[in-house]
N, C-alpha and C. Protein backbone atom coordinates (compact mmCIF):
# COMPACT_ATOMS: atom_id res chain seq x y z
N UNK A 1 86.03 111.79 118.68
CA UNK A 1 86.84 110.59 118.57
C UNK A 1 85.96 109.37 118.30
N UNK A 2 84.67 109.52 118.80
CA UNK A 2 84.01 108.05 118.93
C UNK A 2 83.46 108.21 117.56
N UNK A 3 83.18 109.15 116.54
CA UNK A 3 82.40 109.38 115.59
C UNK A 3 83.25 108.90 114.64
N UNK A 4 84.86 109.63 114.84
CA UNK A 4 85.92 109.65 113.57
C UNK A 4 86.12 107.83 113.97
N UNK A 5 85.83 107.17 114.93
CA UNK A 5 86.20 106.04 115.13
C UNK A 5 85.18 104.62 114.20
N UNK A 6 83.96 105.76 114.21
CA UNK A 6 82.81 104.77 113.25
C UNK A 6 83.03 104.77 112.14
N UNK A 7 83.73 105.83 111.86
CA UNK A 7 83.53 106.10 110.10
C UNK A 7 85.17 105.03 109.80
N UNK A 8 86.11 105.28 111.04
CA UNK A 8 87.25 104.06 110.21
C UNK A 8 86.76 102.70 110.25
N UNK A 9 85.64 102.43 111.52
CA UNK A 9 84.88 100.67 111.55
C UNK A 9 84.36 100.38 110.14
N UNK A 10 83.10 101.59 109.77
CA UNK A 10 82.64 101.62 108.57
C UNK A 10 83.51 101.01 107.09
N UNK A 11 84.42 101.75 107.30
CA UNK A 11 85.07 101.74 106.41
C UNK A 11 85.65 100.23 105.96
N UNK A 12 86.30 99.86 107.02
CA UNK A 12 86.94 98.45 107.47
C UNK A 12 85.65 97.59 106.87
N UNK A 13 84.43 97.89 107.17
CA UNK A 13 83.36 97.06 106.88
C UNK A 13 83.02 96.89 105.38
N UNK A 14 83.56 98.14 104.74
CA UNK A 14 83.16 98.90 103.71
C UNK A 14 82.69 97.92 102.43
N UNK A 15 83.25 96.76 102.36
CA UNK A 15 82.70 96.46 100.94
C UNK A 15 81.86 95.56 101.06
N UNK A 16 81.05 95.45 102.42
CA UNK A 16 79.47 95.12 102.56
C UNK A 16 78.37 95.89 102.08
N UNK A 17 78.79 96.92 102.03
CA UNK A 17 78.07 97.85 102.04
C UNK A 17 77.89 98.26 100.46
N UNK A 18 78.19 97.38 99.36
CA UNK A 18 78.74 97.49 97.96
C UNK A 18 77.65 96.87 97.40
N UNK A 19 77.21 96.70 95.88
CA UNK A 19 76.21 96.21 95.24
C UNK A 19 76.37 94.54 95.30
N UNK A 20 75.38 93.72 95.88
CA UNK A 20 75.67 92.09 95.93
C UNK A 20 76.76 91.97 95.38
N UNK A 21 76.94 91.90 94.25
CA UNK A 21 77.85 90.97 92.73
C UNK A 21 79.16 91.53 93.37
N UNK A 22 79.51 92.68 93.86
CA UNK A 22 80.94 93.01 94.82
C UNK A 22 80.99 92.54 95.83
N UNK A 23 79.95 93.07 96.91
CA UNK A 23 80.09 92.32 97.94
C UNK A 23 80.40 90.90 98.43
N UNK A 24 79.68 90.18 97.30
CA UNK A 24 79.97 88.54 97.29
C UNK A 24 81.38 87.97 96.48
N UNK A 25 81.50 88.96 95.63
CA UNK A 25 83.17 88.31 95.15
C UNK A 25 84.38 88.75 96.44
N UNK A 26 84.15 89.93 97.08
CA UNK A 26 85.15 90.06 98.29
C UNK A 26 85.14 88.79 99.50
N UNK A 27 83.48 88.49 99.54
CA UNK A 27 83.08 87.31 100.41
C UNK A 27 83.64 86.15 100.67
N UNK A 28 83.97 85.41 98.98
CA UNK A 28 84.13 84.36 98.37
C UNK A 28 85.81 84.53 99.20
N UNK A 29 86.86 85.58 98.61
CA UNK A 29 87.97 85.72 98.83
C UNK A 29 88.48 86.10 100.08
N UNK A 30 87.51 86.20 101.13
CA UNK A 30 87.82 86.01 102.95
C UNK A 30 87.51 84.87 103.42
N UNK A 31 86.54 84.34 102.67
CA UNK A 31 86.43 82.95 103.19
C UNK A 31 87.64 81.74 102.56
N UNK A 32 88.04 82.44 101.46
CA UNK A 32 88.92 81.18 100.67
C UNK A 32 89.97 81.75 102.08
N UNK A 33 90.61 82.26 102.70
CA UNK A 33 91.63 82.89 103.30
C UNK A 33 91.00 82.36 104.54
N UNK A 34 90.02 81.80 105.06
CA UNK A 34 89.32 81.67 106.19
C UNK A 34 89.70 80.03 106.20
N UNK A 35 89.34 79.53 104.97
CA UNK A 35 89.92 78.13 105.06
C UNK A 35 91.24 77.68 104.99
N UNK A 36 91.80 78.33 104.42
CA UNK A 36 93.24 78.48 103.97
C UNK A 36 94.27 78.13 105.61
N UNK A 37 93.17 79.02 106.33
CA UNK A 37 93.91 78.99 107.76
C UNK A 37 93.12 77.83 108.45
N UNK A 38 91.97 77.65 108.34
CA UNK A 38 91.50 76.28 108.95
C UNK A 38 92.26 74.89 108.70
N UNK A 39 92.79 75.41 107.51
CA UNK A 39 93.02 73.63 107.36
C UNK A 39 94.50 73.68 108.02
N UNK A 40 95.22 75.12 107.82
CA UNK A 40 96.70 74.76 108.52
C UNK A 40 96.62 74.92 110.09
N UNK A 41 95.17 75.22 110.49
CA UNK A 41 94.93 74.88 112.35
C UNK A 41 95.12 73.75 112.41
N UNK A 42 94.28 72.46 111.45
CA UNK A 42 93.95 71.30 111.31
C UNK A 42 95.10 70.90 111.38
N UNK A 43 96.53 70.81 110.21
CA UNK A 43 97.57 70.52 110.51
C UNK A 43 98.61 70.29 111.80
N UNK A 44 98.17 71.62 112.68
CA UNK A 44 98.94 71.49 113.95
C UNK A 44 98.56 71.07 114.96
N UNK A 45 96.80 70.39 114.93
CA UNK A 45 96.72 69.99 116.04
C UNK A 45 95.76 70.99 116.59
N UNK A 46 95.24 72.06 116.62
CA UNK A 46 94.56 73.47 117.14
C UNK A 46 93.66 73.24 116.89
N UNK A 47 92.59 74.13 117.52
CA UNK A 47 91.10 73.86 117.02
C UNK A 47 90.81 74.85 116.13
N UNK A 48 89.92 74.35 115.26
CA UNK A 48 89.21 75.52 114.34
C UNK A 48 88.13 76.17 114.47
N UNK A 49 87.53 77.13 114.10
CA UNK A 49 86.47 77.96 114.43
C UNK A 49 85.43 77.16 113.37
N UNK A 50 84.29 77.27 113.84
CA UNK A 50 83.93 76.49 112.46
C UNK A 50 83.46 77.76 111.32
N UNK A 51 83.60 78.32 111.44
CA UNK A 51 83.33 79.10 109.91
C UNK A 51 84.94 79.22 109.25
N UNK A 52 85.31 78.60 109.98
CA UNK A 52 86.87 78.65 109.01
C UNK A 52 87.04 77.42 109.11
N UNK A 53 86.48 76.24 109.07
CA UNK A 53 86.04 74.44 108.76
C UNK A 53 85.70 74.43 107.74
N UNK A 54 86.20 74.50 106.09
CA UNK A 54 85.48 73.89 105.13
C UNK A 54 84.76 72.97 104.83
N UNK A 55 84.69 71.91 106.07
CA UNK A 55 83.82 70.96 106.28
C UNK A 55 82.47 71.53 107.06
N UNK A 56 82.30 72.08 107.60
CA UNK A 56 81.75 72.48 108.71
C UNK A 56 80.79 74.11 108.42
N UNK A 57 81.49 74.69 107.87
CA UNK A 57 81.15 76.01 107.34
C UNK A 57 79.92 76.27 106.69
N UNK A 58 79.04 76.73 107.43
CA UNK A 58 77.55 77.13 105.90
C UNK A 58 77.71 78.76 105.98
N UNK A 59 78.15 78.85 104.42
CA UNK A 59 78.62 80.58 103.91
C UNK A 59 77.49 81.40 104.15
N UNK A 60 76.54 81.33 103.90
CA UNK A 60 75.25 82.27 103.61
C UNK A 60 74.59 82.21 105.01
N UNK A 61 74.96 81.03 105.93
CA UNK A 61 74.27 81.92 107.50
C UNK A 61 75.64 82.72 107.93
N UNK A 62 76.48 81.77 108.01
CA UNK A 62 77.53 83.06 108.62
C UNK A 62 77.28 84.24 107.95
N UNK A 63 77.32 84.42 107.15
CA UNK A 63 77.46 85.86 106.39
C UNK A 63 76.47 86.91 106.57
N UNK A 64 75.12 85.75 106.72
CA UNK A 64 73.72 86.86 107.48
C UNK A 64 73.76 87.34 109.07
N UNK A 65 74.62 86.45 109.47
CA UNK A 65 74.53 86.98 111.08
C UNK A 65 75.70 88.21 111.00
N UNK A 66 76.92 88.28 110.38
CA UNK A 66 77.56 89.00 110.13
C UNK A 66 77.07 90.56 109.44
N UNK A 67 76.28 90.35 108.72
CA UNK A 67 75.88 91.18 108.15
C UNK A 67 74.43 91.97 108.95
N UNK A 68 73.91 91.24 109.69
CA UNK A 68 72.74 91.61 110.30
C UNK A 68 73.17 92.13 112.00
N UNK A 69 74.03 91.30 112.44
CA UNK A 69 74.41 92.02 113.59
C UNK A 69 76.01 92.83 113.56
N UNK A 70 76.51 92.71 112.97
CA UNK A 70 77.82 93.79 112.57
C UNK A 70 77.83 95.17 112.11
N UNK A 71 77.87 94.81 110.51
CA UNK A 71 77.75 95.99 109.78
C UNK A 71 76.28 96.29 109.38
N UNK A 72 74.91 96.02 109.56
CA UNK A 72 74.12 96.36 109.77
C UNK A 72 73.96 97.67 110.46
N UNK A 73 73.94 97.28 112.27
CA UNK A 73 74.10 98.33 112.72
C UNK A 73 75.01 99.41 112.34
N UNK A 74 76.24 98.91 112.04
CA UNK A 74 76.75 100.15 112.10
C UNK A 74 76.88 101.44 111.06
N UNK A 75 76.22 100.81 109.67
CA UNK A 75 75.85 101.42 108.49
C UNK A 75 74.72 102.15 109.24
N UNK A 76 73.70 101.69 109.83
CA UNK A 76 72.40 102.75 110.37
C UNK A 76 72.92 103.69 111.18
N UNK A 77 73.61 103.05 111.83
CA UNK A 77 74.12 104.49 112.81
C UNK A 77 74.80 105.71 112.47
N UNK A 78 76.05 104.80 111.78
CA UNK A 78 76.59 106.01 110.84
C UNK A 78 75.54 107.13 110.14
N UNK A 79 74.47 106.34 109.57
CA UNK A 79 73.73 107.33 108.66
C UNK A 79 72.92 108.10 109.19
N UNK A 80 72.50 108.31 110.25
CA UNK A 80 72.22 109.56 111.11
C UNK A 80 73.08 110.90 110.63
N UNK A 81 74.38 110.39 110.94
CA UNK A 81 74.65 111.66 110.71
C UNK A 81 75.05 111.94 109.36
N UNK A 82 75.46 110.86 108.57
CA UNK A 82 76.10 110.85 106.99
C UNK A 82 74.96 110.37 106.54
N UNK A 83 74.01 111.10 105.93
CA UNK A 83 72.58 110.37 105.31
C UNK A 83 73.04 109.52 103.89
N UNK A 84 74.52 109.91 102.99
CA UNK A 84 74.49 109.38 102.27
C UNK A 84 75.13 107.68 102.45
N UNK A 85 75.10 107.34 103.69
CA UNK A 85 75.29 106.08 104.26
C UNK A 85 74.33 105.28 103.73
N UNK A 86 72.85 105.79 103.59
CA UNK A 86 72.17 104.66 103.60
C UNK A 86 71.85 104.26 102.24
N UNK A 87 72.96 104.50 101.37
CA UNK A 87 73.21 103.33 99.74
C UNK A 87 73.60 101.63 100.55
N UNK A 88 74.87 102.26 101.38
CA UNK A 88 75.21 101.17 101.90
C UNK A 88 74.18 99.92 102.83
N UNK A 89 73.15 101.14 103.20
CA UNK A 89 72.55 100.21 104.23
C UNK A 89 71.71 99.21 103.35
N UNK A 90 71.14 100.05 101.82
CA UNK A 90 70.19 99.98 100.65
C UNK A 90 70.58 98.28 100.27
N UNK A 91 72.43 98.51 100.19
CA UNK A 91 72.96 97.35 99.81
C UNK A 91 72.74 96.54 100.40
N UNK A 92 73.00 96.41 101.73
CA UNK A 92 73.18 95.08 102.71
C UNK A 92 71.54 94.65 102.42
N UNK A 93 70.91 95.26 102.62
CA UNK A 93 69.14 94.63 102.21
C UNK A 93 69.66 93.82 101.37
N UNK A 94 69.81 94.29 100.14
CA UNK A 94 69.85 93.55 99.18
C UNK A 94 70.56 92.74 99.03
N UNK A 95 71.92 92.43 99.70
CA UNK A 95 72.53 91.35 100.24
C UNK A 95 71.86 90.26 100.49
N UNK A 96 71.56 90.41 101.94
CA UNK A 96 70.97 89.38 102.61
C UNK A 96 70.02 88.66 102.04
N UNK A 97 68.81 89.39 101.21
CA UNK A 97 68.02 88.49 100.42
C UNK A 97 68.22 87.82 99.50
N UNK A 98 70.02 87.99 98.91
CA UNK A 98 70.44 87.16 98.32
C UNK A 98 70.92 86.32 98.88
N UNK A 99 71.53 86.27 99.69
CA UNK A 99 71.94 85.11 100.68
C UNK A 99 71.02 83.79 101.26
N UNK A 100 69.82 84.49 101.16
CA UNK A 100 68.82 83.64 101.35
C UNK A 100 68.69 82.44 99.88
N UNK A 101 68.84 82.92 99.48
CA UNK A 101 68.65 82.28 97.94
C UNK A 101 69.82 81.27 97.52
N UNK A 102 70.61 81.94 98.54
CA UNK A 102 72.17 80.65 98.30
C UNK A 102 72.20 79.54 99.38
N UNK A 103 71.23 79.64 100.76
CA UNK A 103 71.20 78.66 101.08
C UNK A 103 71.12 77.10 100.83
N UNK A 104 71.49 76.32 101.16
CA UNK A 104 72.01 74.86 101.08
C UNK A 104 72.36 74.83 99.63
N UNK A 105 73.19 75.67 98.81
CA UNK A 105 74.26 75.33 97.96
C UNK A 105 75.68 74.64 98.31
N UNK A 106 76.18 74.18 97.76
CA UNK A 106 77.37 72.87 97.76
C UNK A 106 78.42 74.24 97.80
N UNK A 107 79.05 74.23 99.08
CA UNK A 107 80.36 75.29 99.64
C UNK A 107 81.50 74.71 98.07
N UNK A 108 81.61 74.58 97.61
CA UNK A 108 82.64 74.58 96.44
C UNK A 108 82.44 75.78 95.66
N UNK A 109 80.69 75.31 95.13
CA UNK A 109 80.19 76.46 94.10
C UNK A 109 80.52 77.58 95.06
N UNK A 110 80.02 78.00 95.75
CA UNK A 110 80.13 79.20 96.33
C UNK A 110 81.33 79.87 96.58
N UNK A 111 82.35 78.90 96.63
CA UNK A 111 83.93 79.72 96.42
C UNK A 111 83.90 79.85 95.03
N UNK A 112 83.54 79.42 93.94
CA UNK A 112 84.32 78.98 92.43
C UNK A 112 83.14 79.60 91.65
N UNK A 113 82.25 79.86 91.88
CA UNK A 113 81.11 80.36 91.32
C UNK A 113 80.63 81.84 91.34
N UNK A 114 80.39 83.04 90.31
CA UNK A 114 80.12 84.05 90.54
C UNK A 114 78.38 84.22 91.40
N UNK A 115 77.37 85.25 90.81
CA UNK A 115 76.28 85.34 90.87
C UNK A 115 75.21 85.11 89.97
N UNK A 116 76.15 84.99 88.81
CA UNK A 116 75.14 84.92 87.60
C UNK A 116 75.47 83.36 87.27
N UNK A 117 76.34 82.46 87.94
CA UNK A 117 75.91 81.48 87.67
C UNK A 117 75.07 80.73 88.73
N UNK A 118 75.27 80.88 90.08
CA UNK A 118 74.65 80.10 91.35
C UNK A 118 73.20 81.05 91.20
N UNK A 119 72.99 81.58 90.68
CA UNK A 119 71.65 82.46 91.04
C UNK A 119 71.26 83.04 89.56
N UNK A 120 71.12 82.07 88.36
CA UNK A 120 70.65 82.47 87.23
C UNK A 120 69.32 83.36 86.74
N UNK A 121 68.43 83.11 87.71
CA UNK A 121 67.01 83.71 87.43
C UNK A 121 67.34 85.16 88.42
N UNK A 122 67.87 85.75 88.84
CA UNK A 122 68.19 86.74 89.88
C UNK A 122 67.69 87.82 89.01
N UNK A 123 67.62 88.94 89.87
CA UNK A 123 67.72 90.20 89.24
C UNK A 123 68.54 90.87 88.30
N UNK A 124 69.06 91.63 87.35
CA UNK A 124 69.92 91.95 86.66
C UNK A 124 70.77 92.91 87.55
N UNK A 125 70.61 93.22 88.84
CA UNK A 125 71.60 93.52 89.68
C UNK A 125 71.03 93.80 91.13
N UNK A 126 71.79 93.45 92.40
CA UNK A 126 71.12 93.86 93.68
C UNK A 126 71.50 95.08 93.88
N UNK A 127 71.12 95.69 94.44
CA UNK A 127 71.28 97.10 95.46
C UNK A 127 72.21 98.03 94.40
N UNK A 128 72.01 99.43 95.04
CA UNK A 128 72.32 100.62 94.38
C UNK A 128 73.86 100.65 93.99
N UNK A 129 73.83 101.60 92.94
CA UNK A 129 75.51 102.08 92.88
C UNK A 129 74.74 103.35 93.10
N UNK A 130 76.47 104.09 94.12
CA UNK A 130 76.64 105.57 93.64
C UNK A 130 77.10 106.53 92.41
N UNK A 131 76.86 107.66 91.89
CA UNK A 131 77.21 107.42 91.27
C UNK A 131 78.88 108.11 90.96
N UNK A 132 79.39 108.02 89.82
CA UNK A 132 80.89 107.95 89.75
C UNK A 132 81.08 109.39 89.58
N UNK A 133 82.10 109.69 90.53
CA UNK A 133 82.50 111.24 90.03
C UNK A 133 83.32 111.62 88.88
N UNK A 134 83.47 112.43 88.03
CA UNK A 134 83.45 113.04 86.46
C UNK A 134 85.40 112.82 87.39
N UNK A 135 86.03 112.41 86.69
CA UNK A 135 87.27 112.61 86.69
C UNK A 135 87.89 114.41 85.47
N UNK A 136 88.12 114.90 86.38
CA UNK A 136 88.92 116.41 85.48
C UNK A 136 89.21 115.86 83.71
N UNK A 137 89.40 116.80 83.26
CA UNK A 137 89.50 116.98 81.82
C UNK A 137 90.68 117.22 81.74
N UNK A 138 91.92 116.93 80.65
CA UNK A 138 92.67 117.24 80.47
C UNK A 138 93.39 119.03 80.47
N UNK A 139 94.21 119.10 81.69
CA UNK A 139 94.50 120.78 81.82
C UNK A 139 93.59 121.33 82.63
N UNK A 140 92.79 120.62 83.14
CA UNK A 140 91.76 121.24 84.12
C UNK A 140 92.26 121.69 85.42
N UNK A 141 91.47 122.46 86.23
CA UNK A 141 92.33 122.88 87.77
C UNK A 141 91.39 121.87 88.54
N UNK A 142 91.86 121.48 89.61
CA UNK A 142 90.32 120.98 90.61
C UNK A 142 90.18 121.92 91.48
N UNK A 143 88.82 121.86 91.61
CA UNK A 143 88.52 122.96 92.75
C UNK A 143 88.50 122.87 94.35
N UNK A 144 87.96 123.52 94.75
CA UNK A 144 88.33 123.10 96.37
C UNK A 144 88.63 121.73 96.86
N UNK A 145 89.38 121.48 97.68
CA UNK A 145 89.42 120.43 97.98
C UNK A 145 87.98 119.79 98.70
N UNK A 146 87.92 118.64 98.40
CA UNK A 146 86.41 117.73 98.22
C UNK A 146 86.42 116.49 99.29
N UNK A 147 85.68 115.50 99.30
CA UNK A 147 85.54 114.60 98.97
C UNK A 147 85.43 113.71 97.34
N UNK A 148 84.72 114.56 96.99
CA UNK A 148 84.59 113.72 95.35
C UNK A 148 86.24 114.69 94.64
N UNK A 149 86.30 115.67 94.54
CA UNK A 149 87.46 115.78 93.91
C UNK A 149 88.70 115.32 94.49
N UNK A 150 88.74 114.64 95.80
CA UNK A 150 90.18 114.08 96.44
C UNK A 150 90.16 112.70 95.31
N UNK A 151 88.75 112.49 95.10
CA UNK A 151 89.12 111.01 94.54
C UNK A 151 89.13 110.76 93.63
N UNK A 152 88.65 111.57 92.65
CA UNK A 152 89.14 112.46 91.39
C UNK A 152 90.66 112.34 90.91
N UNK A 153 91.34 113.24 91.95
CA UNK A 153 92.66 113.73 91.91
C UNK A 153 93.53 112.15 92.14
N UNK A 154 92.89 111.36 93.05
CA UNK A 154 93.97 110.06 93.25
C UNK A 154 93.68 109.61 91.70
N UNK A 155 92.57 109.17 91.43
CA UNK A 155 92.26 108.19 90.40
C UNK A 155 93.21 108.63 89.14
N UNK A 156 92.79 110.08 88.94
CA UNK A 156 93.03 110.73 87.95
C UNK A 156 94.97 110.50 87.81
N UNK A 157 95.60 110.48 88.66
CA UNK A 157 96.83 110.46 89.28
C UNK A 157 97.45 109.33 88.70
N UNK A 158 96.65 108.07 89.25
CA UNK A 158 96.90 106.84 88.86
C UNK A 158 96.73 106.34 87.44
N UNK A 159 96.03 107.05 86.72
CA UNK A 159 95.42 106.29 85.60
C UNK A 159 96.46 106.94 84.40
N UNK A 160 96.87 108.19 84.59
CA UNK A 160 97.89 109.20 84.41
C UNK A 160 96.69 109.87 83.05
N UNK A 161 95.83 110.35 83.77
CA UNK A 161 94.60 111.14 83.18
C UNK A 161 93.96 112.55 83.83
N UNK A 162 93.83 113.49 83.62
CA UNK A 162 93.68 114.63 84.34
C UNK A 162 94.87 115.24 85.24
N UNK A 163 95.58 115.42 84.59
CA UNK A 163 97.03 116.11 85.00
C UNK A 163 96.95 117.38 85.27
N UNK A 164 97.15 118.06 85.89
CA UNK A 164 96.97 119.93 86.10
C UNK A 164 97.29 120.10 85.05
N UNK A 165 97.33 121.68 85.24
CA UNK A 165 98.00 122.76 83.62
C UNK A 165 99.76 122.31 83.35
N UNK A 166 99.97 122.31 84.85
CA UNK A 166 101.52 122.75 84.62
C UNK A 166 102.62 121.62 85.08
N UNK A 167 101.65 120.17 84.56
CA UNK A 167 102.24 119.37 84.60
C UNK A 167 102.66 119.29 82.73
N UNK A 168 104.02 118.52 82.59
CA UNK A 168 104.68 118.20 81.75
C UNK A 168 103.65 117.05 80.86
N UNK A 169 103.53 117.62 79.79
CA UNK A 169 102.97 116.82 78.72
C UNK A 169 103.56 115.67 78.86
N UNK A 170 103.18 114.37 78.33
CA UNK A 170 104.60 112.78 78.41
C UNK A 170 104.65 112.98 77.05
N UNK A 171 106.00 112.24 76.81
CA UNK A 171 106.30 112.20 75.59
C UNK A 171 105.87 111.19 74.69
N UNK A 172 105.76 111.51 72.98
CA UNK A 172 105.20 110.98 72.28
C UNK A 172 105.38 109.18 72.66
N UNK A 173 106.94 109.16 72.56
CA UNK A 173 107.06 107.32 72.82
C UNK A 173 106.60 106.48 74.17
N UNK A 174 106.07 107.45 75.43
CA UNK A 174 105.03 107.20 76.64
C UNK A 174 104.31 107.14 76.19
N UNK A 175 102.92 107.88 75.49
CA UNK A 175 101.84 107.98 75.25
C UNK A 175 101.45 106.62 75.13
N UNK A 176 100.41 105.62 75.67
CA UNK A 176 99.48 104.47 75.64
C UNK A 176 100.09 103.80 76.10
N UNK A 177 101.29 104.24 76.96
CA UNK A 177 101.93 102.99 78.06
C UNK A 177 101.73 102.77 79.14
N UNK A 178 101.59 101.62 79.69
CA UNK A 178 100.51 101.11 80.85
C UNK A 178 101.34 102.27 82.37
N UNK A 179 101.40 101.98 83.26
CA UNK A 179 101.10 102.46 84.53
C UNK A 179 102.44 101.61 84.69
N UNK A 180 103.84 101.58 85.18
CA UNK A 180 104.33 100.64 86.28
C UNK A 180 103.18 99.94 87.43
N UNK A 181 103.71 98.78 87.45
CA UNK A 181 102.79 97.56 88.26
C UNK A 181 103.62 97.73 89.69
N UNK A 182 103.06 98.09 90.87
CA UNK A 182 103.81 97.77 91.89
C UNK A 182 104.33 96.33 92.48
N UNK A 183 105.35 95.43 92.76
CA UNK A 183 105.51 94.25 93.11
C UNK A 183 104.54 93.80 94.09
N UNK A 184 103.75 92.67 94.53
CA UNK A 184 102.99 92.72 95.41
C UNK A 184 103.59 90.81 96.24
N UNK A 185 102.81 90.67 97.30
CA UNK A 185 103.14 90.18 97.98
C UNK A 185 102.39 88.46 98.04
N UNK A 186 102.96 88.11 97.51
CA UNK A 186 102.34 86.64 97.23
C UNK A 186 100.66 86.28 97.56
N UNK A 187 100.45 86.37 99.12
CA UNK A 187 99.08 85.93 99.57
C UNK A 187 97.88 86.73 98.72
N UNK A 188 98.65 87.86 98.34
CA UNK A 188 98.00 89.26 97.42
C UNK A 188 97.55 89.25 96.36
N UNK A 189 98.04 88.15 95.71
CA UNK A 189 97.98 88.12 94.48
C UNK A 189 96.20 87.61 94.12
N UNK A 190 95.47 86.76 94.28
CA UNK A 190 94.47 86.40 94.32
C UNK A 190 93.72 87.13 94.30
N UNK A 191 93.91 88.53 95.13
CA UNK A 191 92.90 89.99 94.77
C UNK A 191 93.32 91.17 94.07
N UNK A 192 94.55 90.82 92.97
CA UNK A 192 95.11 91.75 92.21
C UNK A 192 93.68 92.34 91.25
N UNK A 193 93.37 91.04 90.68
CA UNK A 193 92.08 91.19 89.64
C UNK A 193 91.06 92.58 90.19
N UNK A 194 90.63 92.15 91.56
CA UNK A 194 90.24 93.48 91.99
C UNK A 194 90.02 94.41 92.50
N UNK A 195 91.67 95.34 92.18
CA UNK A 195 92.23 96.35 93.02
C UNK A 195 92.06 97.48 92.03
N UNK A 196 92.06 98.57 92.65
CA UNK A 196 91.49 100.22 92.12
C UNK A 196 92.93 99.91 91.48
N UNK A 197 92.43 101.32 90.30
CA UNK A 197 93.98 102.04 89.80
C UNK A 197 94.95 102.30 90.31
N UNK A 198 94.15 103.17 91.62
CA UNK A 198 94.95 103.43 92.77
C UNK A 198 96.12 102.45 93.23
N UNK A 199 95.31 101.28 93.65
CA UNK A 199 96.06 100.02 94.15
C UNK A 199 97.22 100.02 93.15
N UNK A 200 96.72 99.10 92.04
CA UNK A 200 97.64 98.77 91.05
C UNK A 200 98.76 99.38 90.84
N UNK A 201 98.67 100.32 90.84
CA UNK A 201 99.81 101.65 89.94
C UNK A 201 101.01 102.19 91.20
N UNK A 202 100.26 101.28 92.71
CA UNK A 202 101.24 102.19 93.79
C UNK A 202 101.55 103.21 93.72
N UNK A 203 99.94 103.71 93.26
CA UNK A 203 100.75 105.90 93.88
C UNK A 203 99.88 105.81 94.92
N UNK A 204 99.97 106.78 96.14
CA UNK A 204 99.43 107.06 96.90
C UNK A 204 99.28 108.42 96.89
N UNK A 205 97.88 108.86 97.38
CA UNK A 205 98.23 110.42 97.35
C UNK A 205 98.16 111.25 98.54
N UNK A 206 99.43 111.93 98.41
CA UNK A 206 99.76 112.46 99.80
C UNK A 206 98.89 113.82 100.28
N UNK A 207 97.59 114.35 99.36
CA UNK A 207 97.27 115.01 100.02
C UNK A 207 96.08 114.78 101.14
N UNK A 208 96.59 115.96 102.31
CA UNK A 208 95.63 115.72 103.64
C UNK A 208 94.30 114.94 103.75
C-alpha cells in the first residue's frame, strides 16, 4: 500500500519530472491559477499565501524549494525500486539549474514568456526524454499486456491509428477526419493547447 501510494504521489508530481521546456510551461500555468486565486483572496478580505501574491511571489525560489524538498525526494526514492525513475530525477537536475538562471526576472515575463525567450543563450534542451513507444501498425495484434503497449493501445485508440484486425475499416468519407473534441470546462481551457490525444479526443481506456 505504502509503495502503490508513492507511485500515485509520483505521479501527481509527474510533470516535474519532464524535460525543463515542459516542466516550466506546466509551471507558468499553476502559478497563473495560483494568482488567479490570490487576487480573489485579496477581494474578500482573506489572507494570501505569498506564493500566490503576484506582488509578493519570486517563481524560481518557490519552485526550487518545491522541487528540492518535494518531488526531489520522492523521485529518488521511488527509483530504488523503479530504476527507470531516475530520467525523472535526471530532469529535476536540470530543472533547478535552470531556475537558477531565471532568478530576479520581472514575474510578468515568466508567466508570458517561454524558455527560449527568457533564457536565449541556454542549452538546446535541459534534461532527458524517454524514449517514445512505436505505436502498432495498421492490423497489428498487441502483445501482452505492457506498460508500453497499454499506452500504445490508448494513444493508438485516440488518434484512431492502430486499430486491431477485426476492427471495421472507416469509411472512405471519415478517412482524414479529425477526432470529436470533448466539451471541456471553462477554467480548462488555458491547458487545452497541452493535452495528450488521449485528453482531447475523450476516450478513456477501460482496460485494467
Amino acid at each position: 500500500q505504502l509503495f502503490l501510494s508513492s507511485v500515485l504521489h509520483a505521479a501527481d508530481l509527474g510533470s516535474t519530472g519532464k524535460p525543463a521546456e515542459l516542466y516550466f510551461a506546466w509551471a507558468q500555468r499553476v502559478f497563473l491559477e495560483f494568482f488567479d486565486q490570490g487576487d480573489r483572496q485579496k477581494l474578500l478580505g482573506h489572507d494570501v499565501l505569498s506564493f500566490m501574491d503576484r506582488e509578493q511571489a519570486d517563481i524560481p525560489k518557490a519552485q526550487q524549494g518545491f522541487l528540492k524538498f518535494i518531488c526531489e525526494p520522492t523521485f529518488r526514492t521511488l527509483a530504488i525500486a523503479l530504476p527507470g525513475v531516475n530520467l525523472a530525477v535526471d530532469n529535476l537536475s536540470a530543472s533547478l539549474s535552470m531556475l537558477t538562471l531565471l532568478e530576479g526576472k520581472p514575474t510578468a515575463d515568466l508567466l508570458t514568456k517561454d524558455l527560449s525567450q527568457l533564457l536565449p543563450d541556454r542549452p538546446a534542451r535541459y534534461g532527458a526524454i524517454a524514449p517514445r513507444p512505436a505505436l502498432p501498425s495498421e492490423g497489428s495484434k498487441l502483445s501482452a499486456p505492457t506498460v508500453t503497449t497499454a499506452f500504445s493501445s490508448a494513444a493508438a485508440t485516440a488518434t484512431g491509428s492502430g486499430a486491431s484486425a477485426s476492427a471495421p475499416a472507416p469509411s472512405e468519407e471519415r478517412k482524414g477526419e479529425e477526432p470529436p473534441i470533448a466539451p471541456r470546462q471553462p477554467k480548462l481551457q488555458r491547458l487545452s493547447s497541452w493535452s495528450t490525444p488521449c485528453m482531447s479526443s475523450g476516450t478513456a481506456d477501460s482496460t485494467p
